[in-house]
PDB file of N, CA and C in Angstrom:
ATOM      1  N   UNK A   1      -5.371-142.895 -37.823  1.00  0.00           N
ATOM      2  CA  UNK A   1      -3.968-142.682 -38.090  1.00  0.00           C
ATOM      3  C   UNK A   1      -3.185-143.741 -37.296  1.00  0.00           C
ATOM      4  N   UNK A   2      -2.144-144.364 -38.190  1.00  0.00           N
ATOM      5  CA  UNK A   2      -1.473-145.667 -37.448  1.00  0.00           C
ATOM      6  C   UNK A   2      -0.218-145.343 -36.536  1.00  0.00           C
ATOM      7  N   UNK A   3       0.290-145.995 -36.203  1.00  0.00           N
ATOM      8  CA  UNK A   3       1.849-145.467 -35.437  1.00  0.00           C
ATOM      9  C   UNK A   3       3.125-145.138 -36.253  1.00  0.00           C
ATOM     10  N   UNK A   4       3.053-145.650 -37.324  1.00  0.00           N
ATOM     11  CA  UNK A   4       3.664-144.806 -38.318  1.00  0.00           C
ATOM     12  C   UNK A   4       4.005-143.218 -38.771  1.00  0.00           C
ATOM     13  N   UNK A   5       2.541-143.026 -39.010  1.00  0.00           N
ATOM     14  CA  UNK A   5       2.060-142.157 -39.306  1.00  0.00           C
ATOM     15  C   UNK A   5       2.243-140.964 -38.394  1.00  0.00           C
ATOM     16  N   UNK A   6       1.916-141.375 -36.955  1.00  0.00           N
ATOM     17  CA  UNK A   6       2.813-140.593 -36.025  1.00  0.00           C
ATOM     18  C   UNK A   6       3.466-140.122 -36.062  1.00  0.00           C
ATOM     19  N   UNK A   7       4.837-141.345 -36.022  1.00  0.00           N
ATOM     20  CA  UNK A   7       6.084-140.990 -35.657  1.00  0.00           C
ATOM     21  C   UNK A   7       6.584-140.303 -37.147  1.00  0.00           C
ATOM     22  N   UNK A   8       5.860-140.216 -38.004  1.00  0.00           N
ATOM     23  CA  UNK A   8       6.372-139.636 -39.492  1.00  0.00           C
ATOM     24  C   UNK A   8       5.999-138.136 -38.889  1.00  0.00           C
ATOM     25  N   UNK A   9       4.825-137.613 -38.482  1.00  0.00           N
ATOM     26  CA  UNK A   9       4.565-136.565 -38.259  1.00  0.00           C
ATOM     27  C   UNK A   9       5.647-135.802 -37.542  1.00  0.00           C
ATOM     28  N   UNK A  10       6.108-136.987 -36.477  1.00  0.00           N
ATOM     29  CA  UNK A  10       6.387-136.148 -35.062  1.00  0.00           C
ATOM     30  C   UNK A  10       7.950-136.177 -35.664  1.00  0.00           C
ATOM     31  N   UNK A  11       8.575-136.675 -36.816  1.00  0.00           N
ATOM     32  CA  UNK A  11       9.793-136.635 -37.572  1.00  0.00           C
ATOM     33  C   UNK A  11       9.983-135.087 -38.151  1.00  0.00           C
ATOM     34  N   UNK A  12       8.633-134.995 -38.746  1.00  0.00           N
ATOM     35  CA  UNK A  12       8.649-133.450 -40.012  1.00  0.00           C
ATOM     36  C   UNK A  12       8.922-132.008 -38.783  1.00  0.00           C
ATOM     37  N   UNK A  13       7.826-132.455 -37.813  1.00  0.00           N
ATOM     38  CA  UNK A  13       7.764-131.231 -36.660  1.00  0.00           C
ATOM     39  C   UNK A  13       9.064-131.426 -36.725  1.00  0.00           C
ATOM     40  N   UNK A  14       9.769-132.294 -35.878  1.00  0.00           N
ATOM     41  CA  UNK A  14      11.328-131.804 -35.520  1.00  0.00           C
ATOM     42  C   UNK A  14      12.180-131.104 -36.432  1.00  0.00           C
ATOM     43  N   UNK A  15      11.903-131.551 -37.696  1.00  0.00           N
ATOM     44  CA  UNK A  15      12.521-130.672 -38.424  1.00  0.00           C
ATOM     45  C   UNK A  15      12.344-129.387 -38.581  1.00  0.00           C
ATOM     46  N   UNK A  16      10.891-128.932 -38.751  1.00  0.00           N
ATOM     47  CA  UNK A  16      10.318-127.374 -38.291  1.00  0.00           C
ATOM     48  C   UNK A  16      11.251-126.698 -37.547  1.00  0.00           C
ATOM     49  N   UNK A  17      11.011-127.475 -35.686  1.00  0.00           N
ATOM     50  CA  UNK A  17      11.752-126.906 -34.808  1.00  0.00           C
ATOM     51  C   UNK A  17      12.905-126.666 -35.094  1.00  0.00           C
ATOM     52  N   UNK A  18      13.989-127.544 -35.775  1.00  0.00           N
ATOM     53  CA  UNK A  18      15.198-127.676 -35.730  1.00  0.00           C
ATOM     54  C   UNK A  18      15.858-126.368 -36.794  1.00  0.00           C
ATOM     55  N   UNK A  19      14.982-125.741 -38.029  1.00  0.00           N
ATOM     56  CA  UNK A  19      15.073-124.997 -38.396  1.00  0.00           C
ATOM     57  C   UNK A  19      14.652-123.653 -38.502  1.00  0.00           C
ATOM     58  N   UNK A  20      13.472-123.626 -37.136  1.00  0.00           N
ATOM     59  CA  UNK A  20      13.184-122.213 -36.312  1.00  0.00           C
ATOM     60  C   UNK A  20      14.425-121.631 -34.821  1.00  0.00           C
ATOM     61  N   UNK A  21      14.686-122.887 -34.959  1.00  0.00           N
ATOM     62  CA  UNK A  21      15.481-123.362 -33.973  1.00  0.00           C
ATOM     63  C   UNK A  21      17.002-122.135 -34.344  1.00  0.00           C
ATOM     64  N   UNK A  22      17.380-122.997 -35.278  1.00  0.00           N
ATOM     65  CA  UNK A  22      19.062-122.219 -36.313  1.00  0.00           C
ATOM     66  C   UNK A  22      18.656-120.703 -36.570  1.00  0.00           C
ATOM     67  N   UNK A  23      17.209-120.271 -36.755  1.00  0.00           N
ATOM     68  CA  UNK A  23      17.119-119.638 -37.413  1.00  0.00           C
ATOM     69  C   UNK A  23      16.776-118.111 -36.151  1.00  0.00           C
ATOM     70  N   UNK A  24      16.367-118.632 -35.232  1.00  0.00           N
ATOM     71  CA  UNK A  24      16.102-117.907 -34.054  1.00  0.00           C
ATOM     72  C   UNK A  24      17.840-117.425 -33.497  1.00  0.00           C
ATOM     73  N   UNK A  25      18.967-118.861 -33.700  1.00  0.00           N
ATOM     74  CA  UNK A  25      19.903-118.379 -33.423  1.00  0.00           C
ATOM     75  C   UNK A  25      20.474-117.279 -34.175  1.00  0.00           C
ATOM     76  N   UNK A  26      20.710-117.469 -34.720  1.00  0.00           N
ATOM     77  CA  UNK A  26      21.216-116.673 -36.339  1.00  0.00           C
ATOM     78  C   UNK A  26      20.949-115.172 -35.972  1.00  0.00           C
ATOM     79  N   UNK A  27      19.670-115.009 -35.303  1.00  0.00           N
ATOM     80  CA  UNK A  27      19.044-113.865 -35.619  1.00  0.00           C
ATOM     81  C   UNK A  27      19.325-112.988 -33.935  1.00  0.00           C
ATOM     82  N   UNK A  28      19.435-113.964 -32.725  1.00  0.00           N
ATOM     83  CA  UNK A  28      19.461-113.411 -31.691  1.00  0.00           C
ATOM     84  C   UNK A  28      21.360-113.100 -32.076  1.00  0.00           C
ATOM     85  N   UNK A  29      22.191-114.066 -32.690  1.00  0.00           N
ATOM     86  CA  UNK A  29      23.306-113.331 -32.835  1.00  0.00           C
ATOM     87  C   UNK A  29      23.318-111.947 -32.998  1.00  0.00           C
ATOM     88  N   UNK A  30      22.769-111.566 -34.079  1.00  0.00           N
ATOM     89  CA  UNK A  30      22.960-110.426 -35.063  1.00  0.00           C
ATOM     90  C   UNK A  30      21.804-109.715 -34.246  1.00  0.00           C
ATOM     91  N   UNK A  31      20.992-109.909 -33.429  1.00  0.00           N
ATOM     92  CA  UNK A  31      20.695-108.865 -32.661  1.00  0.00           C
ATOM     93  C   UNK A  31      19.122-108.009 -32.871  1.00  0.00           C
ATOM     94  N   UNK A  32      18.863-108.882 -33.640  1.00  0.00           N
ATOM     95  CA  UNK A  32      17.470-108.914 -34.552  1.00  0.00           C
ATOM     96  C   UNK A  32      16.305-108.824 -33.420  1.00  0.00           C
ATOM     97  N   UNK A  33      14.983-108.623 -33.986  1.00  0.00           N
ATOM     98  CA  UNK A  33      13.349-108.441 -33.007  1.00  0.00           C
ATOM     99  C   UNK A  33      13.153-109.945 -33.921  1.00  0.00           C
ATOM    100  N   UNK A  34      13.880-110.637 -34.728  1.00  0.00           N
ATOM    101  CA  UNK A  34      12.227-111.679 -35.047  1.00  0.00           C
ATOM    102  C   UNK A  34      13.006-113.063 -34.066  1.00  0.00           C
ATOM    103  N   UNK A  35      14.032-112.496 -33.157  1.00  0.00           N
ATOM    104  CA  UNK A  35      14.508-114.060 -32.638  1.00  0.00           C
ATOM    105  C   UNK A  35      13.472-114.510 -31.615  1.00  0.00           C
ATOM    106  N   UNK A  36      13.083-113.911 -30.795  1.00  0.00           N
ATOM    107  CA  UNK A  36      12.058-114.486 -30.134  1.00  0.00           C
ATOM    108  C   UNK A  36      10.655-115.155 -30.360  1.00  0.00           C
ATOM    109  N   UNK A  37       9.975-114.588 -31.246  1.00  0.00           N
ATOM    110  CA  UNK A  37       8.794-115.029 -32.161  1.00  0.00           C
ATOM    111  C   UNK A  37       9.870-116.252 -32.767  1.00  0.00           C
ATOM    112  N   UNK A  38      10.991-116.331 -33.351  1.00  0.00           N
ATOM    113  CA  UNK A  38      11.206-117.439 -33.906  1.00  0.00           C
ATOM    114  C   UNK A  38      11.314-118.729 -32.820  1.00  0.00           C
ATOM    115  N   UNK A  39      12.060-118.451 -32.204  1.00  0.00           N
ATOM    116  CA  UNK A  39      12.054-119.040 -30.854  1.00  0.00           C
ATOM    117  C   UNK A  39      10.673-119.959 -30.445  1.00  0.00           C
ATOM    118  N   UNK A  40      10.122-119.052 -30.036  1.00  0.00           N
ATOM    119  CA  UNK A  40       8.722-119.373 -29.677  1.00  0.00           C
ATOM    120  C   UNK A  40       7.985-120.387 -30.795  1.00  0.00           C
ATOM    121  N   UNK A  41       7.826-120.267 -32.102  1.00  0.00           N
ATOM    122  CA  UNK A  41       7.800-120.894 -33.481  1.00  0.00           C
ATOM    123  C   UNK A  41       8.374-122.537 -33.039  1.00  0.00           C
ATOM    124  N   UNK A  42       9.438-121.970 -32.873  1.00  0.00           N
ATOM    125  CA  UNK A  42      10.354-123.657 -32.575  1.00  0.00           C
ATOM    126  C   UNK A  42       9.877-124.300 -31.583  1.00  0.00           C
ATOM    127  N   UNK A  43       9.747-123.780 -30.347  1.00  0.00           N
ATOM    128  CA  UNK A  43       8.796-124.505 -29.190  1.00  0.00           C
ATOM    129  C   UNK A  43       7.842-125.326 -29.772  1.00  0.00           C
ATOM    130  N   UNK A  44       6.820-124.689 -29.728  1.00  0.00           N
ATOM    131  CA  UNK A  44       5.471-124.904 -30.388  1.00  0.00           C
ATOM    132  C   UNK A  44       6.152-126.626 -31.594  1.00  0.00           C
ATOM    133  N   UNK A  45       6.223-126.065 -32.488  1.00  0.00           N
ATOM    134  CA  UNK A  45       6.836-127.460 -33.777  1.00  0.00           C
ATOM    135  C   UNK A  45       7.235-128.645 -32.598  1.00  0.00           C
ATOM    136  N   UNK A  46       8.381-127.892 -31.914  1.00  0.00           N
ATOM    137  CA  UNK A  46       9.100-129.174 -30.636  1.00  0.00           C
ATOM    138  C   UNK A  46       7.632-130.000 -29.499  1.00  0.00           C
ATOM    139  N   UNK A  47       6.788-129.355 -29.326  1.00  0.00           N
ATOM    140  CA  UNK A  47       5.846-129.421 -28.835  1.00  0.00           C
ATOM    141  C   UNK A  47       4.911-130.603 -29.506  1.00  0.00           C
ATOM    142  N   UNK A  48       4.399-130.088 -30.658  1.00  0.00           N
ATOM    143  CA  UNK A  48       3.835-130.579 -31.927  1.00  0.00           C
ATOM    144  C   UNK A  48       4.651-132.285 -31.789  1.00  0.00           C
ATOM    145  N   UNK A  49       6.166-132.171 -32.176  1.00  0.00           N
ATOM    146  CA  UNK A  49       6.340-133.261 -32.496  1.00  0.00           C
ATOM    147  C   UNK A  49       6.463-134.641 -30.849  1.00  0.00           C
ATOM    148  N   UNK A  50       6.589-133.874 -29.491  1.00  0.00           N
ATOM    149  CA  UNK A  50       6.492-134.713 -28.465  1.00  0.00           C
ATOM    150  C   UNK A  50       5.577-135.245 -28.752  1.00  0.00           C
ATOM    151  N   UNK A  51       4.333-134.482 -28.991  1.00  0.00           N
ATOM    152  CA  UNK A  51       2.705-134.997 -28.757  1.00  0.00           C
ATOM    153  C   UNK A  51       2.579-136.280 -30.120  1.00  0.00           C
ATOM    154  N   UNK A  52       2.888-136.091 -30.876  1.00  0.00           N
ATOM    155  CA  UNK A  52       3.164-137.258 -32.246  1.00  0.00           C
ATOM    156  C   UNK A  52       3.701-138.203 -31.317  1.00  0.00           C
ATOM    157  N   UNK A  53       4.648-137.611 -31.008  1.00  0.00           N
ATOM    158  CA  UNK A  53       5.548-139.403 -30.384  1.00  0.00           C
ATOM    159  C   UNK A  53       4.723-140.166 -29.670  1.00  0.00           C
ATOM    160  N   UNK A  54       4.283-139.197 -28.338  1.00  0.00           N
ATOM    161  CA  UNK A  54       3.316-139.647 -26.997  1.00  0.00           C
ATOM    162  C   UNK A  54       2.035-140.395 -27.582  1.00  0.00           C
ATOM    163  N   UNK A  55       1.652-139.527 -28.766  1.00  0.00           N
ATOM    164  CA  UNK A  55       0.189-141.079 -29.384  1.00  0.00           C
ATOM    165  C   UNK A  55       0.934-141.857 -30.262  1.00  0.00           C
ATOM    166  N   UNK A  56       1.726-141.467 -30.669  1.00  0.00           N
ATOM    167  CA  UNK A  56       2.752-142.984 -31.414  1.00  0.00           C
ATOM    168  C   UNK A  56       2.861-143.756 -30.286  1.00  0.00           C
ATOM    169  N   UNK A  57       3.168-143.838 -29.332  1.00  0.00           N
ATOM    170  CA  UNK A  57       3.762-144.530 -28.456  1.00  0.00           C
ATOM    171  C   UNK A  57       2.327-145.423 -27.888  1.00  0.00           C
ATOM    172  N   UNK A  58       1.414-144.725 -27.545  1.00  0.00           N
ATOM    173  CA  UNK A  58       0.537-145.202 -27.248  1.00  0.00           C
ATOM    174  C   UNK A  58      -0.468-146.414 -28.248  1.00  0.00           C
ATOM    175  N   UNK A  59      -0.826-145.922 -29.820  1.00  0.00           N
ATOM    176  CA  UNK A  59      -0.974-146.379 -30.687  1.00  0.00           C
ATOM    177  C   UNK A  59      -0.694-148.093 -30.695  1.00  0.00           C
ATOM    178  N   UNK A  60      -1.354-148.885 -30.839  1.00  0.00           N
ATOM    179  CA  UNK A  60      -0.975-150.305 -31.088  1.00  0.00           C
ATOM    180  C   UNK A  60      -0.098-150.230 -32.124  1.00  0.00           C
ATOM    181  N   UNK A  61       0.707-151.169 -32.209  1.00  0.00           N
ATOM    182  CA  UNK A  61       1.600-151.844 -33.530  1.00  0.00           C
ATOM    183  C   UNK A  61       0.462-152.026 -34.249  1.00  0.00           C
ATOM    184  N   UNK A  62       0.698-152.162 -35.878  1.00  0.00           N
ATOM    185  CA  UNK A  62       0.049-152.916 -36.710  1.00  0.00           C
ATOM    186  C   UNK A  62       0.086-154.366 -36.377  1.00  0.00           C
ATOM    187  N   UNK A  63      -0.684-154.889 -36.699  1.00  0.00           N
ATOM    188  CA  UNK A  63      -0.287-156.914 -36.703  1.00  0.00           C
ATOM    189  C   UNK A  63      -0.153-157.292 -38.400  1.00  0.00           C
ATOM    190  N   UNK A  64       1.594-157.494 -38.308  1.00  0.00           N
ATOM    191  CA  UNK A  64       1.765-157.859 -39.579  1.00  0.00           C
ATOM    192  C   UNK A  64       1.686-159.300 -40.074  1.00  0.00           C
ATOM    193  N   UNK A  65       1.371-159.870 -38.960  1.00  0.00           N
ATOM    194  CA  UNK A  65       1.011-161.638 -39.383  1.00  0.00           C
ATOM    195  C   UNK A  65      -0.501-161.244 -40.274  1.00  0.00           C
ATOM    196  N   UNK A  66      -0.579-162.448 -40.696  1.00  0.00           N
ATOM    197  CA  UNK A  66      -1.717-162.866 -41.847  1.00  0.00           C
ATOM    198  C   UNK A  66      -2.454-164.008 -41.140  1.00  0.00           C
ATOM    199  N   UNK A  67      -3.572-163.826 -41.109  1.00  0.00           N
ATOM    200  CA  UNK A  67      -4.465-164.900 -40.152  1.00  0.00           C
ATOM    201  C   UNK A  67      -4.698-166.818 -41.484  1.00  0.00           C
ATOM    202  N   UNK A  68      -4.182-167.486 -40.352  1.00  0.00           N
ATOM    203  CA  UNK A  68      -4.281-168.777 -41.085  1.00  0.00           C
ATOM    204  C   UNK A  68      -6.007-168.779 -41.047  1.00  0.00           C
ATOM    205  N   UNK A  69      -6.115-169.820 -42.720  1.00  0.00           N
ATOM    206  CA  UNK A  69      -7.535-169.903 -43.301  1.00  0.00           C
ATOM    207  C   UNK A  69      -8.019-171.200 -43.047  1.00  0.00           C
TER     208      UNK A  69
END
């Protein structure tokens, strides 16, 4: 898997989080039992997507030069 590919991953997680995230709020408003499990849900995704970044980051660049013949 390239560094791309990573940081594509560690893009989708955030979105996960970002919508366990709203959705945990929503619910601790109104006073609900699933805000915490949602909560927790969002961690985890937020988690998910650090660890994408951290081997993105690590990951070499591609080499987009073309080797002279």
């Amino acid at each position: 898997m390239n560094r791309e590919q990573h940081v594509k991953l560690a893009d989708d997680a955030v979105t996960h989080a970002e919508r366990l995230a709203g959705w945990a709020e929503n619910s601790a408003r109104e006073s609900k039992p699933d805000a915490e499990p949602l909560a927790a849900a969002g961690a985890l995704w937020d988690s998910i997507a650090r660890t994408h970044l951290l081997i993105a980051t690590a990951t070499p660049a591609a080499d987009d030069t073309t080797p002279e013949a």
